[in-house]
Every structure is written in structure tokens, then in C-alpha cells.
Protein backbone atom coordinates (compact mmCIF):
# COMPACT_ATOMS: atom_id res chain seq x y z
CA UNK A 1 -0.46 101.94 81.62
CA UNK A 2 0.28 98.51 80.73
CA UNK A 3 2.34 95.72 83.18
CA UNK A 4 3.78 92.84 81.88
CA UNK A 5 5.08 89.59 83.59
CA UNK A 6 7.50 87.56 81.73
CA UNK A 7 7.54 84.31 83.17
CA UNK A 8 9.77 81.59 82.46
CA UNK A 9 8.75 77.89 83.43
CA UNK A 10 9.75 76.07 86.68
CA UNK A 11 12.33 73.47 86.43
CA UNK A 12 11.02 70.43 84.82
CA UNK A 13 11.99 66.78 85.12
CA UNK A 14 14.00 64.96 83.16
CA UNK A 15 12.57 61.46 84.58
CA UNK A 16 10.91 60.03 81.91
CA UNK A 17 13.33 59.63 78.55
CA UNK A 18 10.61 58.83 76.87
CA UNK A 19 8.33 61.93 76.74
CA UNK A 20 8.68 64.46 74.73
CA UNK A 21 10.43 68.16 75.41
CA UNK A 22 6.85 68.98 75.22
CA UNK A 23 5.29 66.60 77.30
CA UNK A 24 7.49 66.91 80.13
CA UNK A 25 6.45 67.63 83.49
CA UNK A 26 8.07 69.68 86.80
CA UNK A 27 10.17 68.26 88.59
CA UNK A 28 9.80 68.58 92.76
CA UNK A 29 11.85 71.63 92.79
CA UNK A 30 10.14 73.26 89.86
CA UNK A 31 6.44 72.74 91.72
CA UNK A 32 7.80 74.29 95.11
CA UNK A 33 9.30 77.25 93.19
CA UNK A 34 6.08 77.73 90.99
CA UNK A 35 4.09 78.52 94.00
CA UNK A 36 7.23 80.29 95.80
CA UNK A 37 6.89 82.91 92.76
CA UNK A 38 3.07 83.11 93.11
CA UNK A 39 3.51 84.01 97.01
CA UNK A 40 5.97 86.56 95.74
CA UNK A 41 3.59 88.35 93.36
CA UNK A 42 1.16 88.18 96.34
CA UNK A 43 3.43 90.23 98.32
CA UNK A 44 3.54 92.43 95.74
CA UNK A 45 -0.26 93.25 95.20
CA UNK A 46 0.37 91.39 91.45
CA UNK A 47 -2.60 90.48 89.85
CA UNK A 48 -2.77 89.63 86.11
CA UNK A 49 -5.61 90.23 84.33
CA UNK A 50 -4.59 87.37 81.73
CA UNK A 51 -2.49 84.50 81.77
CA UNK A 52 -0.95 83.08 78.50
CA UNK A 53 1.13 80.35 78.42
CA UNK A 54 2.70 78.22 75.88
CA UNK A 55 1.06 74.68 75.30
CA UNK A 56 4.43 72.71 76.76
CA UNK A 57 3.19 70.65 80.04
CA UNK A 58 6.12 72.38 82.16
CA UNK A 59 4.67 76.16 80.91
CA UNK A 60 1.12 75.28 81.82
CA UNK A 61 1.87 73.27 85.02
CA UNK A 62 3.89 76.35 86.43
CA UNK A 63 0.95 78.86 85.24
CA UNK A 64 -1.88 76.59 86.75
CA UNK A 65 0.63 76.61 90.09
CA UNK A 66 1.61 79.95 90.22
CA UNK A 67 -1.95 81.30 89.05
CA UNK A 68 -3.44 79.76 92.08
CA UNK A 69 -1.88 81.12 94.50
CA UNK A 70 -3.07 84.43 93.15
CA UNK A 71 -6.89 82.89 92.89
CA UNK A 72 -6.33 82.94 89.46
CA UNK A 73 -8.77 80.29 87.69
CA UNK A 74 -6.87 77.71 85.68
CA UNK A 75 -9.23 77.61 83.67
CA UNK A 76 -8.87 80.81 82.37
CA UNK A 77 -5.26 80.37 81.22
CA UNK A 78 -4.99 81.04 77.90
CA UNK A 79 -3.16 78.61 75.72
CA UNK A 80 -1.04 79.95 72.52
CA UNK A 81 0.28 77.21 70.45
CA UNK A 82 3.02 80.31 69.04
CA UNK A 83 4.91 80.85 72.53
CA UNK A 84 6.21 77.27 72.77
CA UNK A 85 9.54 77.65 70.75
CA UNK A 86 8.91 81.31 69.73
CA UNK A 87 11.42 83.87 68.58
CA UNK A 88 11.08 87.32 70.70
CA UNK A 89 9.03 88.87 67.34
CA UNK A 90 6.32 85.53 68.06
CA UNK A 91 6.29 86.76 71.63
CA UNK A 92 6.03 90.90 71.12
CA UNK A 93 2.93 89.62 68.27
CA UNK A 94 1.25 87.52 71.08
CA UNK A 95 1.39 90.39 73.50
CA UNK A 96 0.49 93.49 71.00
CA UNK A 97 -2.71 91.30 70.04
CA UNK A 98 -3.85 91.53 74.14
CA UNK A 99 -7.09 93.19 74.57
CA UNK A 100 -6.83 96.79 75.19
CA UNK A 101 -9.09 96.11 78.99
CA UNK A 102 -6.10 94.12 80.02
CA UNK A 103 -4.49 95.92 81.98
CA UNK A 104 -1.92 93.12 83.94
CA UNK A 105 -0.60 90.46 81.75
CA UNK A 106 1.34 87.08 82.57
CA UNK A 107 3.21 85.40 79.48
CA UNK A 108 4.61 81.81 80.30
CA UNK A 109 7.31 80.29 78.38
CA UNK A 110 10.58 79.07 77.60
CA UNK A 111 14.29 80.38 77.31
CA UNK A 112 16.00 81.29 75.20
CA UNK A 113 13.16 83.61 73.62
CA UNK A 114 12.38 85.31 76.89
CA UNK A 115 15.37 86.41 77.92
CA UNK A 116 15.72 88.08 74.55
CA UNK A 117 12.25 89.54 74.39
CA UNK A 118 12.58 90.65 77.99
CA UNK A 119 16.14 92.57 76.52
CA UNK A 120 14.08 93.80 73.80
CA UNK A 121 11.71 95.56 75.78
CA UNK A 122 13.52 96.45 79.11
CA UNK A 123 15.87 99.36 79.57
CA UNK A 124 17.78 97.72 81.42
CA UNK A 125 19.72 94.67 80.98
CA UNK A 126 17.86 91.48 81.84
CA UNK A 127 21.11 88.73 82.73
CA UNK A 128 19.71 85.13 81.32
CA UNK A 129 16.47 84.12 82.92
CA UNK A 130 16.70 80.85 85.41
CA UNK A 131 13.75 78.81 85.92
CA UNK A 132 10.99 80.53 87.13
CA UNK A 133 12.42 83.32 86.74
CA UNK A 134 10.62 86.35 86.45
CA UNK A 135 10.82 89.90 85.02
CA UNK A 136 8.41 92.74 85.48
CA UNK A 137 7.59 95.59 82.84
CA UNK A 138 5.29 98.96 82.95
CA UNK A 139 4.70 100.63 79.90
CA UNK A 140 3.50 104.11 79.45
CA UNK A 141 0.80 103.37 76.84
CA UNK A 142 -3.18 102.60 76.44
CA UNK A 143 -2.46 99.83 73.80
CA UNK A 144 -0.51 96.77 73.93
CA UNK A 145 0.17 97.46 70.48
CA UNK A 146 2.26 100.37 71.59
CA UNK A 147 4.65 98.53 73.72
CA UNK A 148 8.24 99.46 73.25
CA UNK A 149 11.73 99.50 75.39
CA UNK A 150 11.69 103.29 75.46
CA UNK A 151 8.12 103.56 77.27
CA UNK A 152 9.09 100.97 79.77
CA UNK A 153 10.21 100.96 82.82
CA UNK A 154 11.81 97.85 84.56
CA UNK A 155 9.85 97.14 87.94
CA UNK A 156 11.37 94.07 88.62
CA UNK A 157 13.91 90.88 87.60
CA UNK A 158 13.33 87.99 90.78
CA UNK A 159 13.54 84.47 90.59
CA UNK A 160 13.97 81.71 93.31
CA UNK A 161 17.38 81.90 94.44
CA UNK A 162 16.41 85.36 95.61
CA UNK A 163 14.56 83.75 98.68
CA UNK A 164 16.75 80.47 99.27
């Protein structure tokens, strides 16, 4: 069995006109609900194995949050240059290449990509991801390789709102 977390980014900040979409940061609101999502996980006995998240300072500031509440070290978030600005095939290539012993894994990115991938691979209809919002997959398969909507099973779709 495989579980997979699709994760997108807390709310970033649109402070500073002069960064870049990739260089900007999160926002109050987005660094409160980054940890509110960890605590949720931790409620649900979520660990991942593996966290990847895309490169863009919003994706790994909500990882780094959100991974430490689960004692996750930030150190060993893995950073894939292909999930910032992917299509859902980038996204389903950067999960079938997990390891095989990972057993748990957290992707980190950006809409509109993960809504569509998690569509793609739920069998259930997945409305448009908010920030931080999260869905949860199980697969009935050994291999990441062999992940596909019709051995999955939707475990959950949550997000912040949920708990304000």
C-alpha cells in the first residue's frame, strides 16, 4: 500500500512587489495554517516517509512548517525543481520515481496542477484546492510506479476553513 499527501502551499504574501512569484514568502495567515495542517496530520497518526516540495519559497516554507510539527527534519525535504509550475503528468513522473521503501509520501506545490493531478488520481471529485489545502490518497499497490485512480481510494480532502 502506498499513501499520498497532496499538499498545496499556505497563503503567501503579496508584500513585497518586488520579489518574484518564486521568491515570495507566507504571509501571517499562511504560517498559522501551515502548522494548523501539521497538528491535523498529527491527529491523524500521518507520518510521511518523504517530503517533496517544489523549490518556490511559499512551497518550502509551508513544508519546513508543517513537517515540524510532525518531527519531520527540514532538512530532509526534498527539493524538485519540476513541481514548481508542473502539469499533473510532471507531478504523477515525480511521484512514480519515489523509492519503492516509501511507504507515506508528502508532495508540496502549487494550484492549478494539484487540483488536477489530485482529479486524476482520486475517485472521487476533488472541488479546487484552497491554500493549504490538503488531499489524502491510498493506493492498492507495492510500486509508486503503479499508482492509478482505479487502485485508490480517497481518505481524505481538509484544509483550514475546516477548523475556523
Amino acid at each position: 500500500m502506498k499513501t499520498l499527501y497532496i499538499l498545496r502551499h499556505a497563503k503567501s504574501s503579496w508584500e513585497f512587489e518586488e520579489l518574484s512569484d518564486h521568491d515570495r514568502p507566507l504571509n501571517k495567515r499562511g504560517r498559522g495554517d501551515a502548522v494548523l495542517m501539521g497538528q491535523e496530520l498529527i491527529s491523524r497518526k500521518v507520518k510521511p516517509d518523504l517530503i517533496v516540495s517544489s523549490p518556490a519559497v511559499r512551497a518550502i516554507s509551508t513544508a519546513t512548517l508543517l513537517g515540524k510539527e510532525l518531527g519531520y527534519d527540514p532538512k530532509e525535504i526534498l527539493v524538485d525543481d519540476r513541481v514548481y509550475g508542473a502539469s499533473k503528468k510532471v507531478l504523477l513522473e515525480v511521484v512514480q520515481e519515489t523509492p519503492a521503501e516509501v511507504k507515506r509520501l508528502l508532495l508540496v506545490g502549487h494550484n492549478e496542477a494539484l487540483s488536477e493531478f489530485a482529479n486524476m488520481l482520486s475517485p472521487q471529485s476533488v472541488s479546487r484546492m484552497p491554500t493549504a489545502g490538503m488531499v489524502a490518497l491510498k493506493f492498492d499497490c507495492e510500486s509508486w510506479y503503479d499508482v492509478s485512480r482505479d487502485k485508490a481510494e480517497l481518505l481524505f480532502y481538509d484544509f483550514p476553513k475546516n477548523y475556523k
